[in-house]
C-alpha atoms as a PDB file:
ATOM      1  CA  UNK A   1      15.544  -2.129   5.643  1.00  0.00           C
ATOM      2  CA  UNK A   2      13.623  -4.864   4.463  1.00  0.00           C
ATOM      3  CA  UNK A   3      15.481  -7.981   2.385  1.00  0.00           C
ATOM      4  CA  UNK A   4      13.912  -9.999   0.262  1.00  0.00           C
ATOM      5  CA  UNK A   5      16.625 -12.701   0.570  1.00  0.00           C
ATOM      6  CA  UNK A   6      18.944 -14.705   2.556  1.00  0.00           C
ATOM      7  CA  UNK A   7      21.816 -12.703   0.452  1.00  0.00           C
ATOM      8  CA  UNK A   8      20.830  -9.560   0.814  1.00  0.00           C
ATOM      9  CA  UNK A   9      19.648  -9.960   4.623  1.00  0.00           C
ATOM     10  CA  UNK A  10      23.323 -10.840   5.271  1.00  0.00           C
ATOM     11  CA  UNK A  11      24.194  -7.923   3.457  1.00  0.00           C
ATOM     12  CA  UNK A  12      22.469  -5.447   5.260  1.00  0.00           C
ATOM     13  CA  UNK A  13      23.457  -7.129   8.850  1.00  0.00           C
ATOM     14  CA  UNK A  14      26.834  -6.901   7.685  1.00  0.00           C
ATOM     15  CA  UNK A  15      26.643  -3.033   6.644  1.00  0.00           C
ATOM     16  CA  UNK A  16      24.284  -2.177  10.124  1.00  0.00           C
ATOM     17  CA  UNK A  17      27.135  -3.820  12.196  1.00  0.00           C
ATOM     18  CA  UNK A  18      29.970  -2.250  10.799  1.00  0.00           C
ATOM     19  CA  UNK A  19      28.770   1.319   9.740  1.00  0.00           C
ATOM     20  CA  UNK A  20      30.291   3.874  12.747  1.00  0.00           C
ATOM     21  CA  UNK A  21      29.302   7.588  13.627  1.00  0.00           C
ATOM     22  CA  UNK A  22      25.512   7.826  12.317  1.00  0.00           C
ATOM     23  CA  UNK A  23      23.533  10.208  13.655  1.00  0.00           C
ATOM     24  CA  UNK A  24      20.177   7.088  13.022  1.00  0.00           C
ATOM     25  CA  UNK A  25      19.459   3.986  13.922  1.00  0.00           C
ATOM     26  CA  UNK A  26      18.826   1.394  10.832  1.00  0.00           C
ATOM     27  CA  UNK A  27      17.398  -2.291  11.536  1.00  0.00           C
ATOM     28  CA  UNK A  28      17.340  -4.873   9.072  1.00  0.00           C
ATOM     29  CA  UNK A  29      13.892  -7.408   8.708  1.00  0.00           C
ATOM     30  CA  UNK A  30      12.961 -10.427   6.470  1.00  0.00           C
ATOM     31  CA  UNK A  31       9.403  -9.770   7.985  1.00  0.00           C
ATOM     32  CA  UNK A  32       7.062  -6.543   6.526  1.00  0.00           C
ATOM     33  CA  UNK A  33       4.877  -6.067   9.210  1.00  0.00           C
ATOM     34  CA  UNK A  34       7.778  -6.623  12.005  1.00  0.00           C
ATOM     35  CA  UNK A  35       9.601  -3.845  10.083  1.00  0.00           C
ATOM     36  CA  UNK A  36       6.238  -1.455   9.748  1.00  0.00           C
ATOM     37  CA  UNK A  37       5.815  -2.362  13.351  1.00  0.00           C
ATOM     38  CA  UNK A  38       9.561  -0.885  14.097  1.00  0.00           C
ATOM     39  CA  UNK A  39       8.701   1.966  12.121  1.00  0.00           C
ATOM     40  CA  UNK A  40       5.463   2.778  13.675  1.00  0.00           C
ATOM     41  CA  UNK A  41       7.232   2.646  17.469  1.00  0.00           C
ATOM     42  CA  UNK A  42      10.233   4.675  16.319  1.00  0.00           C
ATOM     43  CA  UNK A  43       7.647   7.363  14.676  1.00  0.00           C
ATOM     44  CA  UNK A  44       5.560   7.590  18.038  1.00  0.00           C
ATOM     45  CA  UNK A  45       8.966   7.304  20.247  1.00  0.00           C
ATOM     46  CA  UNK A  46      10.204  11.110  18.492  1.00  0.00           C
ATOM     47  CA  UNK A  47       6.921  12.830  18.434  1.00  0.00           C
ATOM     48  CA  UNK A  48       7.352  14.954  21.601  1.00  0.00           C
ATOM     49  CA  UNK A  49       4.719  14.421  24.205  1.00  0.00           C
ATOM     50  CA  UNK A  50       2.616  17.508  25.216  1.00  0.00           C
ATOM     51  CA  UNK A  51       2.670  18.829  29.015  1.00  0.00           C
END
């Protein structure tokens, strides 16, 4: 998730830290191109790797 505020980065911090028995993994950014960097390692982490 990306905020575009103070408000709603609180928000979503409060929601990721309280939110139980998800099967997926959610991080919350102020930054764009920290959170399309997180994207782009969690895309290339679940491709599986050929033998």
């Amino acid at each position: 998730m990306l905020a575009g505020d103070d408000l709603g980065f609180g928000m979503f911090r409060m929601w990721e830290l309280i939110r139980e028995d998800v099967d997926y993994q959610v991080m919350v950014f102020r930054d764009y191109d920290k959170a399309i960097e997180w994207l782009s390692s969690e895309i290339s982490s679940s491709i599986p790797q050929e033998s």
